[in-house]
Protein backbone atom coordinates (compact mmCIF):
# COMPACT_ATOMS: atom_id res chain seq x y z
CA UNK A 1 0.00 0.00 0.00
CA UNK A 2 2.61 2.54 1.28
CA UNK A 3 4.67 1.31 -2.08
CA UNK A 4 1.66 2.60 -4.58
CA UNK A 5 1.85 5.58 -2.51
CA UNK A 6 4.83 6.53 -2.91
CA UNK A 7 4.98 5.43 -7.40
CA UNK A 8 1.78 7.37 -7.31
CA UNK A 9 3.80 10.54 -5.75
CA UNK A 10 6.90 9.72 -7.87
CA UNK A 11 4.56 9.45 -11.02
CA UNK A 12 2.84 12.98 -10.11
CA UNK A 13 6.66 14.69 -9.38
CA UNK A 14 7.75 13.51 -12.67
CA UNK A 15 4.17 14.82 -14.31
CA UNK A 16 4.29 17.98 -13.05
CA UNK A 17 8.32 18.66 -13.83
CA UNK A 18 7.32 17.50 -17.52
CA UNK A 19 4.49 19.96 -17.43
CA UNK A 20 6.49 22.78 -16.32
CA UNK A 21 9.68 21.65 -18.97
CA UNK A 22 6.89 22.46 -21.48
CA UNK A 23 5.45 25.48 -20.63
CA UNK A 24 9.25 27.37 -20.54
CA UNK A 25 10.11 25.57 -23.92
CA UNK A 26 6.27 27.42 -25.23
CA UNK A 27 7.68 30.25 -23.56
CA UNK A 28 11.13 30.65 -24.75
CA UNK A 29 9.51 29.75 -28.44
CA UNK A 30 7.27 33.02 -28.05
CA UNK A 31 9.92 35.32 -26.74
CA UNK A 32 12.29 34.02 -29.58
CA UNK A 33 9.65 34.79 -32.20
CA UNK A 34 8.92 38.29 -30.95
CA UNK A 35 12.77 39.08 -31.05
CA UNK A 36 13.23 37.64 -34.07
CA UNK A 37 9.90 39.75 -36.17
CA UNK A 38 10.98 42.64 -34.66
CA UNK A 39 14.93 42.28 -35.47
CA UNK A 40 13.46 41.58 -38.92
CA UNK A 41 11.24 44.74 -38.85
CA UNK A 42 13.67 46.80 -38.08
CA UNK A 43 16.19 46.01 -40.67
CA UNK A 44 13.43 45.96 -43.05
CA UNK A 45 12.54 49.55 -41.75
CA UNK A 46 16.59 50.63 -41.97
CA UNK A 47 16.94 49.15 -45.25
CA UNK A 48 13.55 51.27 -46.70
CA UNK A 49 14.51 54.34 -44.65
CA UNK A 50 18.07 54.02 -46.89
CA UNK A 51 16.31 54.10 -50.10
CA UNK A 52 13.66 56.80 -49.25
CA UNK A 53 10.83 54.66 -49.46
CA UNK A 54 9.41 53.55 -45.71
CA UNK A 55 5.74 55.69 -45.78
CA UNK A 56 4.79 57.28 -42.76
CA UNK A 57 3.20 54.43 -41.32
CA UNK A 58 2.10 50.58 -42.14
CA UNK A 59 1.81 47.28 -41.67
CA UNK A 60 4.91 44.50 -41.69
CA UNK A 61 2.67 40.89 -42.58
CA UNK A 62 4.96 37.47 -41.10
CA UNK A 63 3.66 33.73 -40.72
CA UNK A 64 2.59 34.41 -37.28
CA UNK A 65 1.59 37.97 -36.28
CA UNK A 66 2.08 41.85 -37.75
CA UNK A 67 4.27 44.06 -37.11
CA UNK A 68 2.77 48.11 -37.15
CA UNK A 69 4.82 50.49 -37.93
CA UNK A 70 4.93 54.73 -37.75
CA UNK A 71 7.79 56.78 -38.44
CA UNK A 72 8.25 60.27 -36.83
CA UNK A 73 10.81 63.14 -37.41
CA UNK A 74 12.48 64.10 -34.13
CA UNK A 75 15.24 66.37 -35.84
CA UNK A 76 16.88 67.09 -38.85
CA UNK A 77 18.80 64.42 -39.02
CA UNK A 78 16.97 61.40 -36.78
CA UNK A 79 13.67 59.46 -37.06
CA UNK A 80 11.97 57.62 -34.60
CA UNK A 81 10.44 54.63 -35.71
CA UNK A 82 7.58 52.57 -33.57
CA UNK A 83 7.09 49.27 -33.88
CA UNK A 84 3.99 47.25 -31.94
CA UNK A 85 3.96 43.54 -32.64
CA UNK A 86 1.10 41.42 -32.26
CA UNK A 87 1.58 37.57 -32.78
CA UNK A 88 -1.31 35.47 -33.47
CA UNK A 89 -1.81 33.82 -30.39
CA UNK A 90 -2.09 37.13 -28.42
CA UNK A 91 0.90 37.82 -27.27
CA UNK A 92 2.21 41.86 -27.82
CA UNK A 93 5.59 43.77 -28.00
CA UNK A 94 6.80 47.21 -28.64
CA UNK A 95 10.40 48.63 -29.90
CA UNK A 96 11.65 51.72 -30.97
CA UNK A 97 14.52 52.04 -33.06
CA UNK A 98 15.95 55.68 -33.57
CA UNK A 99 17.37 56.07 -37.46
CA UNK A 100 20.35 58.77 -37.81
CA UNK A 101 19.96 59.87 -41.79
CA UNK A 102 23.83 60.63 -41.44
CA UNK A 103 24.65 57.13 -40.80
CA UNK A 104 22.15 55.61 -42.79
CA UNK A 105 21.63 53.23 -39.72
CA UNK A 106 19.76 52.64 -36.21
CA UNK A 107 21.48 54.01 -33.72
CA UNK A 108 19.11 53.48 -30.82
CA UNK A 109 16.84 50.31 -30.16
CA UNK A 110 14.44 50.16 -26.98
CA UNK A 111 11.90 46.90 -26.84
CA UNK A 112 8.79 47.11 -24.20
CA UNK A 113 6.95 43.68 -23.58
């Protein structure tokens, strides 16, 4: 008796630690997308910001969520860009990437979650 106690403990340890392993690897997954659209968004943004041709504001389509996008002039020489992803199953970021026309590059990236 005390023996199917203690499998049936054993068996619910080992349940719950598989349970757990799966919701961080879900997790990790979802944080790794979101970095990953909006790494892609923004050197999508830098590269059309080079050329002239990023409009004012849009939408950036991928697989799994959108990426929406508005540009701003803070001075002469620097744009702010805003970037709020939202994935398909719910989850939302933000970033802001600062673009120095000088350079023809981001200078500045901040991410919110």
């Amino acid at each position: 008796m005390i023996f199917l106690l203690l499998i049936s403990f054993y068996l619910l340890i080992l349940t719950e630690n598989y349970l757990a392993g799966k919701r961080f690897a879900k997790e990790t997954e979802t944080i790794r997308l979101q970095e990953y659209y909006m790494l892609c968004s923004a050197k999508q943004a830098e590269a059309m910001m080079g050329e002239g041709l990023l409009p004012a504001s849009g939408i950036m389509n991928y697989e799994l969520g959108d990426v929406a996008f508005q540009k701003q002039s803070i001075s002469g020489s620097v744009e702010e860009v805003t970037f709020n992803l939202k994935l398909d199953s719910g989850e939302k970021a933000l970033g802001i990437g600062q673009y120095d026309k000088v350079t023809g590059a981001m200078v500045r990236w901040k991410e919110k979650n």
